[in-house]
Protein backbone atom coordinates (compact mmCIF):
# COMPACT_ATOMS: atom_id res chain seq x y z
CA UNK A 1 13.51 67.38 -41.49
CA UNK A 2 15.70 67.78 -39.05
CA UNK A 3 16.17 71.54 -37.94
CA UNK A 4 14.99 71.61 -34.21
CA UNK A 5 13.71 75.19 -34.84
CA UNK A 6 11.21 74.13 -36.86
CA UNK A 7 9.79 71.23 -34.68
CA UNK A 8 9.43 73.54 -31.83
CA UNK A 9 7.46 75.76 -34.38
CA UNK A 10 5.25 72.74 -35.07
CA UNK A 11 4.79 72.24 -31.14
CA UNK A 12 3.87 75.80 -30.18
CA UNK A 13 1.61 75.55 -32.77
CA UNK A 14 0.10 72.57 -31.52
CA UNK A 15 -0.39 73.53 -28.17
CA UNK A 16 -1.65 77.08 -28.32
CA UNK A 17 -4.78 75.41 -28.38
CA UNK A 18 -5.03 72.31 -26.26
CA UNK A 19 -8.42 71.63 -25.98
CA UNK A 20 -9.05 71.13 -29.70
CA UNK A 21 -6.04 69.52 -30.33
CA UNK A 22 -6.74 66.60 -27.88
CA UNK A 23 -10.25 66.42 -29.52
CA UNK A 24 -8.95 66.05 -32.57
CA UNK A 25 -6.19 63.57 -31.78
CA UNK A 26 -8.61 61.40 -30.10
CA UNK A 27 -10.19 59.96 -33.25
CA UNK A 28 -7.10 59.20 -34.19
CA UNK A 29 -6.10 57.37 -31.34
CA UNK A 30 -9.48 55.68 -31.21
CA UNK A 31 -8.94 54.44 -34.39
CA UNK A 32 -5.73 53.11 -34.19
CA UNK A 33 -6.54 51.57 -30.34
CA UNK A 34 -9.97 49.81 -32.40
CA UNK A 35 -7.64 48.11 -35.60
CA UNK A 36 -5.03 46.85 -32.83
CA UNK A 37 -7.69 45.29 -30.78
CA UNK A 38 -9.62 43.77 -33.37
CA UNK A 39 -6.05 42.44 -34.98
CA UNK A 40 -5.52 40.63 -31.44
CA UNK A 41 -9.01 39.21 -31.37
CA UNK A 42 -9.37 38.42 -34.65
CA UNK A 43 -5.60 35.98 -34.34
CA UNK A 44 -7.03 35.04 -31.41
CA UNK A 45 -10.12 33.18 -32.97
CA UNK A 46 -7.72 32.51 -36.32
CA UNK A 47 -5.12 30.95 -34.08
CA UNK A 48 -8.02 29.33 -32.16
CA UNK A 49 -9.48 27.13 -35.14
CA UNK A 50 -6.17 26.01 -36.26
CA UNK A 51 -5.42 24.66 -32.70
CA UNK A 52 -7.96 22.40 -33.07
CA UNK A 53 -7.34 21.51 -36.42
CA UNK A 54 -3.55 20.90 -35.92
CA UNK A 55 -2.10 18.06 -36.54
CA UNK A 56 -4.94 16.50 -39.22
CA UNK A 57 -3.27 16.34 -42.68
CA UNK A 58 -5.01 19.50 -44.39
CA UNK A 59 -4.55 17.30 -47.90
CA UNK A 60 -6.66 14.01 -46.63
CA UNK A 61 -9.76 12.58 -48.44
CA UNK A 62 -11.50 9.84 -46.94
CA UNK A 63 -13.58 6.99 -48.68
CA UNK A 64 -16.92 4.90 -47.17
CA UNK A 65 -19.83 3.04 -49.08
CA UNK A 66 -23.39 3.62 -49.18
CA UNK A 67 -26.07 1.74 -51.49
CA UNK A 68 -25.81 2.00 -55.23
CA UNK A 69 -28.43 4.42 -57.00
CA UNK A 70 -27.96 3.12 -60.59
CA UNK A 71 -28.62 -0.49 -62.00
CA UNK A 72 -25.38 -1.28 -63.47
CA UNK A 73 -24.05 -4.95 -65.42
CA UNK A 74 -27.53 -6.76 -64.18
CA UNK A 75 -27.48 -5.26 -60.37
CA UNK A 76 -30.18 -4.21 -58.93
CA UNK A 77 -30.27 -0.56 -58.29
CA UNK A 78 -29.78 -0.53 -54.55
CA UNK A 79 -27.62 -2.78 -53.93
CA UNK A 80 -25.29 -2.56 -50.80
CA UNK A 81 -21.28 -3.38 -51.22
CA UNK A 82 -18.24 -3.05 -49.22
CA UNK A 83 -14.24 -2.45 -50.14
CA UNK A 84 -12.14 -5.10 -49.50
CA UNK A 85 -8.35 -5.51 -48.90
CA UNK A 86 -7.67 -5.95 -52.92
CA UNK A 87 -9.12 -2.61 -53.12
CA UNK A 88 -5.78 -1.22 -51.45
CA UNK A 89 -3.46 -2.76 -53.86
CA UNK A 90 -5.62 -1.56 -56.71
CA UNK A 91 -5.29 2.05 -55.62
CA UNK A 92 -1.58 2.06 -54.79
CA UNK A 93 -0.95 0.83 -58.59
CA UNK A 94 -3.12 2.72 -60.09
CA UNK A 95 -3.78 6.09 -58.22
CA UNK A 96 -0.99 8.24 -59.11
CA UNK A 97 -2.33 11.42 -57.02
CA UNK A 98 -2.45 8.79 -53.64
CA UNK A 99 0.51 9.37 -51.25
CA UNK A 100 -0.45 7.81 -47.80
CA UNK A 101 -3.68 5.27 -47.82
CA UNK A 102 -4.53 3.71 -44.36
CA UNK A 103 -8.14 1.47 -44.07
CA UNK A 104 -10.25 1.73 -41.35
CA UNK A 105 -12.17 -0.87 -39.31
CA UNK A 106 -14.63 -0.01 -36.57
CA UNK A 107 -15.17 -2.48 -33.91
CA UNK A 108 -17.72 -2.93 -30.97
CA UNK A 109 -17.96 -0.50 -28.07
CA UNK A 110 -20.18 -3.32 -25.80
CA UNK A 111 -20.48 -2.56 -22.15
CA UNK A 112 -17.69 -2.99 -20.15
CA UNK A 113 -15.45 -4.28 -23.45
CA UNK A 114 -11.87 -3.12 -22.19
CA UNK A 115 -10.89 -5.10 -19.07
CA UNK A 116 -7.49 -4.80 -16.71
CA UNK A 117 -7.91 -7.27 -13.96
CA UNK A 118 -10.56 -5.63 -11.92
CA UNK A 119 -10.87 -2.80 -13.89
CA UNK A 120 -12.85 -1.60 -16.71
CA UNK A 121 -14.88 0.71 -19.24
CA UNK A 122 -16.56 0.69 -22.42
CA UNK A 123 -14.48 2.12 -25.32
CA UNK A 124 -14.10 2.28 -28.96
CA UNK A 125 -12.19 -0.17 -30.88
CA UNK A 126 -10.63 0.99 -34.64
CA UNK A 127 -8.44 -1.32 -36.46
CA UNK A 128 -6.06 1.35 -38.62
CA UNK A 129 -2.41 1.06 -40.58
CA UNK A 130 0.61 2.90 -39.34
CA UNK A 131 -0.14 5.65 -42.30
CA UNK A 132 -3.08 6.46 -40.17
CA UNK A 133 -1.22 8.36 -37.66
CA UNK A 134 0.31 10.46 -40.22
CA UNK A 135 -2.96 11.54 -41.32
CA UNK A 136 -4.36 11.86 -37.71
CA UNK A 137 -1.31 12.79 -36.24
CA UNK A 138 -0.83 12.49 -32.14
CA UNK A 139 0.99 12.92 -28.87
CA UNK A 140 2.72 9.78 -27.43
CA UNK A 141 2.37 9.47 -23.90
CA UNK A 142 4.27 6.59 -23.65
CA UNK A 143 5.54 3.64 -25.77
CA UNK A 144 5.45 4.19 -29.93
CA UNK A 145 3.08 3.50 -32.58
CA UNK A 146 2.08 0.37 -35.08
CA UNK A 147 5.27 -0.55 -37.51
CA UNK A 148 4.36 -2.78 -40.96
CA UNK A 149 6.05 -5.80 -39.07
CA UNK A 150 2.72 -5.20 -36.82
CA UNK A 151 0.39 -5.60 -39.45
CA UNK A 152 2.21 -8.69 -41.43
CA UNK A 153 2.84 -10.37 -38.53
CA UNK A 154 -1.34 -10.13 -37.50
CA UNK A 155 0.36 -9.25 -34.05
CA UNK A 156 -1.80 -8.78 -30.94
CA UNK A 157 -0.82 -5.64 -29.54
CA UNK A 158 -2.65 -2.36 -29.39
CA UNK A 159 -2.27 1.56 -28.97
CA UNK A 160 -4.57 2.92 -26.05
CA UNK A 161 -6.15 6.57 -25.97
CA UNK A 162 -5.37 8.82 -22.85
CA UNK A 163 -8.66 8.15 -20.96
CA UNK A 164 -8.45 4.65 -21.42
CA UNK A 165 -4.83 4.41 -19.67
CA UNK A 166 -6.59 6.20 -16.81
CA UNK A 167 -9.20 3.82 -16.69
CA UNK A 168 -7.73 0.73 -16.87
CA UNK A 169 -4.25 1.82 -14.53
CA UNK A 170 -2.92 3.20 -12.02
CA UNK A 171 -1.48 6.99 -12.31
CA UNK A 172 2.40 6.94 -13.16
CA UNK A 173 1.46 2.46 -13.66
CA UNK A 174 3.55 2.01 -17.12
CA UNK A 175 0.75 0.23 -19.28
CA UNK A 176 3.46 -0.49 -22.03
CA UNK A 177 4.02 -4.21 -21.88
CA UNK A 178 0.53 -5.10 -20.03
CA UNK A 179 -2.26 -7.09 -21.38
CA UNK A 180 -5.80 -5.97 -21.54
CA UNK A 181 -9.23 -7.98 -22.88
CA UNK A 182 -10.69 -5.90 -25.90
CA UNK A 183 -13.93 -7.53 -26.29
CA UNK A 184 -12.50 -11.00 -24.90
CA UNK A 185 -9.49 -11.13 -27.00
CA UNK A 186 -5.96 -10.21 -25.04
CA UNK A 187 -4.06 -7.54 -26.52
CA UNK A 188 -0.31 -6.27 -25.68
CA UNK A 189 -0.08 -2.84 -24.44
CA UNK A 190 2.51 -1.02 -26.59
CA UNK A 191 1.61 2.60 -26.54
CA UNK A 192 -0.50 5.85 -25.06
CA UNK A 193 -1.95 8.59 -26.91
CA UNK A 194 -3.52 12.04 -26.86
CA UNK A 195 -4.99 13.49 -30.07
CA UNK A 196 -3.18 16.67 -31.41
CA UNK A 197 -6.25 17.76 -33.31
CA UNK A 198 -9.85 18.07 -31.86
CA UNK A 199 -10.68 16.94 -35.02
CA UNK A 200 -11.25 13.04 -35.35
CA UNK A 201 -12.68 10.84 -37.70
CA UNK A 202 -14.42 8.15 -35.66
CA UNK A 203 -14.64 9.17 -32.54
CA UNK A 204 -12.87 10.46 -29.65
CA UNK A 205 -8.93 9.08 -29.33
CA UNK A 206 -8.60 9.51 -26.22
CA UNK A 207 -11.60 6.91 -25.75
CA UNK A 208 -10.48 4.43 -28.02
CA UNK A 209 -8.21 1.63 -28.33
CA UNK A 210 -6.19 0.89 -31.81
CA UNK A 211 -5.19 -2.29 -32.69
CA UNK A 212 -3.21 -3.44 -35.82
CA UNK A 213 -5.83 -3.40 -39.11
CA UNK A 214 -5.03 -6.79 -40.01
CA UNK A 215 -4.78 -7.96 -36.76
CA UNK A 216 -8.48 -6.73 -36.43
CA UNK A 217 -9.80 -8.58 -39.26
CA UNK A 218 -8.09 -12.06 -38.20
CA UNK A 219 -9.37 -11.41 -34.20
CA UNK A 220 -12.50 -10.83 -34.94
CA UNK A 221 -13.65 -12.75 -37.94
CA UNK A 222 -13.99 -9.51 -40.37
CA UNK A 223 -13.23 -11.17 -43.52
CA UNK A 224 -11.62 -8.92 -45.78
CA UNK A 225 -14.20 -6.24 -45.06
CA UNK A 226 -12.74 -2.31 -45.25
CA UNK A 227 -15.50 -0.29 -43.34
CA UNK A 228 -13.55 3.38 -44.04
CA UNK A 229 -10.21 4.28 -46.09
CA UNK A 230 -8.27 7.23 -45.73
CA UNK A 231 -5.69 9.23 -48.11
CA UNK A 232 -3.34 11.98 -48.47
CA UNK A 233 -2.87 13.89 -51.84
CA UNK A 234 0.85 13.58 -53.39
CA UNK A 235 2.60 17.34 -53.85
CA UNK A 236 0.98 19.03 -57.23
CA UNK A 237 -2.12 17.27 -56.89
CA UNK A 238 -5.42 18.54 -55.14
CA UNK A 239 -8.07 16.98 -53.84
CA UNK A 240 -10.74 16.91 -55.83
CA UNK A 241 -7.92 15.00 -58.07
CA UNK A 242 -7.82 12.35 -55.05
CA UNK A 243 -11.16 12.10 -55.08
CA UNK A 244 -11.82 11.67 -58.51
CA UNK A 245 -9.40 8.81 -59.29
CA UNK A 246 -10.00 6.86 -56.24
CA UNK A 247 -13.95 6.71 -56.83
CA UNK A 248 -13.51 5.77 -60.56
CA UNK A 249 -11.21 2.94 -59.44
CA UNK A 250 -13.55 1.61 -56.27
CA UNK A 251 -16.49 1.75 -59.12
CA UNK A 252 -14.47 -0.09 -61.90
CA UNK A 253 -13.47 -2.65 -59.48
CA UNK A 254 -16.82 -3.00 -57.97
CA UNK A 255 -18.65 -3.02 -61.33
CA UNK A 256 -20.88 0.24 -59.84
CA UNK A 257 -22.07 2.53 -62.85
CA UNK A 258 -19.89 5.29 -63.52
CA UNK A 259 -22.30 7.98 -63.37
CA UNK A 260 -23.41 6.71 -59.95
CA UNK A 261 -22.39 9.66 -57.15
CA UNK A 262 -24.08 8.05 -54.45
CA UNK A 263 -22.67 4.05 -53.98
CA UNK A 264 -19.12 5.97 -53.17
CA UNK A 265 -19.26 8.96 -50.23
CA UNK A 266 -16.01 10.98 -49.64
CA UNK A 267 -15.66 14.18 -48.02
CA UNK A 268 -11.98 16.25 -48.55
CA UNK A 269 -10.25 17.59 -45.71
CA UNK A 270 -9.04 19.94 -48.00
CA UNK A 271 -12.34 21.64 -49.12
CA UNK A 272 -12.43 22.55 -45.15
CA UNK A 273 -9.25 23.98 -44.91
CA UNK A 274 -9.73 26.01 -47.72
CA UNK A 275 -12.91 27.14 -46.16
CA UNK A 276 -11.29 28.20 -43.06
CA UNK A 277 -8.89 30.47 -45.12
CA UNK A 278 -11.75 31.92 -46.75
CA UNK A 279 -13.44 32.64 -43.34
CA UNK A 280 -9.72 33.99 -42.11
CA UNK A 281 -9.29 36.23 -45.20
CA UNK A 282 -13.21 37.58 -45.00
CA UNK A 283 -12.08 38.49 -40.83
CA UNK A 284 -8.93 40.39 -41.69
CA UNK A 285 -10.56 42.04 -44.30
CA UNK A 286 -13.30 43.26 -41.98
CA UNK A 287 -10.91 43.64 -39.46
CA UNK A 288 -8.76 46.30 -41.61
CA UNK A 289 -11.93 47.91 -42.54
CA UNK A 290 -13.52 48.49 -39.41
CA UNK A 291 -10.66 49.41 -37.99
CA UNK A 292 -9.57 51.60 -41.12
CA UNK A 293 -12.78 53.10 -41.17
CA UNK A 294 -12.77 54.45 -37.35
CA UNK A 295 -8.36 55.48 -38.15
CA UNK A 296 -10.08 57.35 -41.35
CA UNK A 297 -12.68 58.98 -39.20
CA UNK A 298 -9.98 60.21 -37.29
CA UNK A 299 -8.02 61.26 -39.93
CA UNK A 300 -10.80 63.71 -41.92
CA UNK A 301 -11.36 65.45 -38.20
CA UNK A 302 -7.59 66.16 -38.22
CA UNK A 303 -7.65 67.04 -41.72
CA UNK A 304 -10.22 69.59 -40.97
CA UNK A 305 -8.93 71.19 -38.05
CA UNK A 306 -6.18 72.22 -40.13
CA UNK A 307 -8.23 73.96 -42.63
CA UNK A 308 -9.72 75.59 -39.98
CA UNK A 309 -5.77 76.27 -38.53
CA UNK A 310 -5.00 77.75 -42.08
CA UNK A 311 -7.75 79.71 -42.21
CA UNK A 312 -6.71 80.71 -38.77
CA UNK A 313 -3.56 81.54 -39.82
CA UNK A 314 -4.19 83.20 -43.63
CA UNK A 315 -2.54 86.70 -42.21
CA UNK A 316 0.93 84.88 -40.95
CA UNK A 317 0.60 82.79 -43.93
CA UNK A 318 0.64 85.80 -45.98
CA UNK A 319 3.19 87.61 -44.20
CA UNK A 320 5.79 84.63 -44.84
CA UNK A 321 5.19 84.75 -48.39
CA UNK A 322 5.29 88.43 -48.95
CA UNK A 323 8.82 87.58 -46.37
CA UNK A 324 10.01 85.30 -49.54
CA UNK A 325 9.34 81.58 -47.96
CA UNK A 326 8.40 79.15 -50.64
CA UNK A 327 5.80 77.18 -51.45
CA UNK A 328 7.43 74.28 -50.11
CA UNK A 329 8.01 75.71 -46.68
CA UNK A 330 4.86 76.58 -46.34
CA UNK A 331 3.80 73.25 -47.00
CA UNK A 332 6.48 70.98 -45.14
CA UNK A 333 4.84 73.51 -41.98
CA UNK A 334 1.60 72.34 -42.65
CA UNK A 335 2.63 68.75 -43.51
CA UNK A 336 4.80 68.74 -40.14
CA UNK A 337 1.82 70.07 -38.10
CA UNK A 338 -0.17 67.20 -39.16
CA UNK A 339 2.27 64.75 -38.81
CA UNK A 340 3.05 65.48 -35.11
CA UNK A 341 -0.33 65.45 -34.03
CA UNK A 342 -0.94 62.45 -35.67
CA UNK A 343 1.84 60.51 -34.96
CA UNK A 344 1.74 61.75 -30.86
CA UNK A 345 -1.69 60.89 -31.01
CA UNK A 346 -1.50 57.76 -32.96
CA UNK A 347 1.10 56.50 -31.01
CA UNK A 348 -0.66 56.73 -27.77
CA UNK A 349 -3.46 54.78 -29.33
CA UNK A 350 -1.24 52.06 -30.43
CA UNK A 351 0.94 51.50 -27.48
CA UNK A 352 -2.78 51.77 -25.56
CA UNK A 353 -4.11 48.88 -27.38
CA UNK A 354 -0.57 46.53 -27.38
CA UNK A 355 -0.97 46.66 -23.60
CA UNK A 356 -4.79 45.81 -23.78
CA UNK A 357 -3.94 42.76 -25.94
CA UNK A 358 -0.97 42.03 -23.75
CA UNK A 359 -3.06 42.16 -20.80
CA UNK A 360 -5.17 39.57 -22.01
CA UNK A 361 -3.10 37.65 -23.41
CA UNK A 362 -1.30 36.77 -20.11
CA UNK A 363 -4.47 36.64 -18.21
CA UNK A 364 -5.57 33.99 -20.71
CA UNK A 365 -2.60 31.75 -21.07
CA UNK A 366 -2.89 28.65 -19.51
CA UNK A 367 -6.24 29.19 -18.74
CA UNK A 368 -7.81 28.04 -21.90
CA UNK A 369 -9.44 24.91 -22.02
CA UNK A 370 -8.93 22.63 -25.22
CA UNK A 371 -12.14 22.89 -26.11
CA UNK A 372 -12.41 26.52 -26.38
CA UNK A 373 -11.82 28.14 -29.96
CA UNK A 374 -9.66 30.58 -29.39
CA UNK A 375 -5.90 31.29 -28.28
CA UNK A 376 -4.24 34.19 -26.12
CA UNK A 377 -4.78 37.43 -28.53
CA UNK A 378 -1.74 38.39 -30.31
CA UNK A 379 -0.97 41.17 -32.68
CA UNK A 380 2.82 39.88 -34.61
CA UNK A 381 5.52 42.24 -35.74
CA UNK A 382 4.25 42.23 -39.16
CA UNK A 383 1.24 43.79 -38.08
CA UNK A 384 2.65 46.70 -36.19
CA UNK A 385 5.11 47.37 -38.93
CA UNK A 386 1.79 47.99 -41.03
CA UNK A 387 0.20 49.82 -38.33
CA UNK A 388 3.22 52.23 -38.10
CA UNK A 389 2.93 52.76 -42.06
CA UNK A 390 -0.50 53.37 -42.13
CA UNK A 391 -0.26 55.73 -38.97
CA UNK A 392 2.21 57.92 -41.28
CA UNK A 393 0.78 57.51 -44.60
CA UNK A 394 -2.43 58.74 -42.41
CA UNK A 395 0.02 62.12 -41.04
CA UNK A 396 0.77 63.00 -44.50
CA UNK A 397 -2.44 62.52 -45.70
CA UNK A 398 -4.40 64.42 -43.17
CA UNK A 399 -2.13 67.52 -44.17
CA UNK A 400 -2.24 67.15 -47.87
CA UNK A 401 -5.19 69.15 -48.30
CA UNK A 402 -4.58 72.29 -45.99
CA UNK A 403 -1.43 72.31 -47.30
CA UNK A 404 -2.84 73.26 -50.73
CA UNK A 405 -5.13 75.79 -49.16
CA UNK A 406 -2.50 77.69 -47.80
CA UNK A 407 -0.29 77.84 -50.89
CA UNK A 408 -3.90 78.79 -52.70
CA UNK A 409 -3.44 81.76 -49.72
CA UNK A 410 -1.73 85.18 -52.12
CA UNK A 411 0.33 86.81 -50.28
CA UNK A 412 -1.60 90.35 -50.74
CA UNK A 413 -4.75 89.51 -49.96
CA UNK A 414 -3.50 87.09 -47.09
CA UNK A 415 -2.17 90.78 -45.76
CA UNK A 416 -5.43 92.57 -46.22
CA UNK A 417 -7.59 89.27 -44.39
CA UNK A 418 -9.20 90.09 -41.38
């Protein structure tokens, strides 16, 4: 492998003809350029999605009513219900697949509801739990979240989004502390947010304002009312589990028929993820094949020039048998031949499309909006490891077969060929 002699062999062989062995390493390093840049793109739009999706608790099922569809212990069919706060306690003692619950209330978005002294806007209002930030997970600006003391103590304080705080204050003002009006109640300032996700349930973040959900209820005469809930699956449970046990206990407790589908919705975060790695595993696969498909291309062209080589070269094959090489110097020539002009030319490919990628990559960071699915390209180490093996698994390979042709070459009629 190592006898310096014999890669200069290999090289002179190489380049006695130029021309057609720069043809022939092309394909190769078209190939290998093509499964690079489609690796880069395809993380790109990969890495894109999650971005968005990042920060939403990937094991979250969330809970809403709709009318009943069955008559059920002398209702009507039809009939329209609501959860209530009893409904929580019910779940938490007898859900055993529920980690983190969190109920949702929406309120009023009226014209001109959030008011600073002479400033104002119309927002959002969503009365949540402090378990609701775990599930929707975001970026504080300033100040901290809701605490349990928040909600038993029905205090008057709120979280507000990002656009709000530029609304309502002055840039660099520190809101935390500061009273606004949310549809003519005052609420205390304690904290600014950004969303990490672009995902949301219930509207934009940045355009709402949180309050406590049991100060909510109190402010604004809600009753007990529950117009969303939200949980998170407990480790070795899955969704469908969540959703399951939580709709059989919302339909016991609000005698609703068992068989009836419709009176409770729910949609699982998790489904979504899962369909996102299905869509990321169908793009790598297509990625590798493509990509495969143009480094195979590449590889057959190679693997035929050297036929053609050995058939070229049946006489000096011939000579070096009838000389006493072996069979296995014939073949580690061959083998070798392959190998360098795959591995120069593969190389070149590779290192060609790295730069492409990192080209883009630079001219693309931090000039990405949020809103745009998709993320610098990127190819990771991992990937170029397997590029490297399949670049020499594809040098061996492209040899294996003119290798046997010439030790199918007998050394006395290898003599006689013309």
């Amino acid at each position: 492998m190592f006898d310096l002699d014999n890669w200069q062999e290999i090289w002179a062989t190489i380049t006695r003809n130029k021309f057609r062995s720069i043809l022939t390493g092309l394909g190769v390093s078209w190939g290998l350029f093509m499964l690079i840049l489609l690796v880069g793109v395809g993380n790109s739009f990969e890495g894109g999605i999650l971005k968005n999706v990042d920060g939403f608790a990937s094991n979250s099922c969330f809970f809403f009513t709709d009318r009943t569809s069955e008559p059920y212990k002398g209702y009507r069919k039809g009939r329209l219900w609501n959860m209530r706060n009893k409904d929580l306690t019910i779940i938490r003692q007898k859900a055993q697949s529920v980690e983190l619950i969190s109920p949702v209330l929406f309120g009023n978005s009226g014209d001109k509801n959030v008011v600073n002294g002479q400033k104002s806007g119309s927002y959002g209002t969503r009365g949540v739990y402090p378990a609701h930030f775990q599930i929707e997970q975001q970026h504080i600006l300033s100040g901290r979240l809701f605490n349990e003391i928040d909600i038993e103590d029905y205090r008057k304080v709120c979280i507000i989004g990002k656009e709000v705080y530029e609304t309502l204050f002055q840039q660099g003002e520190s809101p935390e502390g500061k009273y606004i009006r949310v549809n003519g109640i005052y609420f205390q300032v304690i904290g600014v947010i950004r969303p990490k996700s672009n995902a949301s349930i219930g509207g934009d973040v940045e355009s709402t304002v949180f309050l406590p959900f049991s100060t909510m209820q109190r402010a604004f005469n809600q009753g007990d009312t529950i117009h969303f809930l939200a949980c998170t699956t407990k480790s070795g449970y899955i969704g469908t589990v969540v959703e399951e046990e939580v709709k059989s206990i919302l339909r016991s407790a609000h005698d609703i028929a068992p068989t009836d589908e419709k009176a409770v919705r729910s949609f699982n975060i998790e489904k979504e993820f899962q369909m996102f790695n299905n869509l990321f595993t169908g793009i790598n696969f297509l990625i590798w094949f493509v990509g495969g498909g143009a480094l195979l291309s590449g590889i057959i062209g190679i693997s035929n020039i050297m036929l053609v080589t050995v058939r070229e070269r049946t006489r000096e094959i011939g000579v070096r048998r009838a000389l006493g090489a072996k069979p296995m110097t014939i073949v580690k020539q061959i083998l070798g031949e392959s190998f360098m002009l795959t591995a120069i030319a593969g190389f070149l490919g590779f290192f060609t499309g790295i730069l492409l990628v990192e080209l883009v990559n630079y001219a693309m960071t931090g000039n990405i909006s949020d809103d745009v699915f998709l993320i610098p390209p990127y190819v990771s180490f991992w990937t170029a490891i397997k590029a490297m093996i399949v670049l020499i698994l594809a040098g061996i390979l492209s040899g294996l077969m003119p290798a046997m042709r010439a030790l199918s070459v007998k050394a006395i009629d290898a003599i006689r060929d013309e």
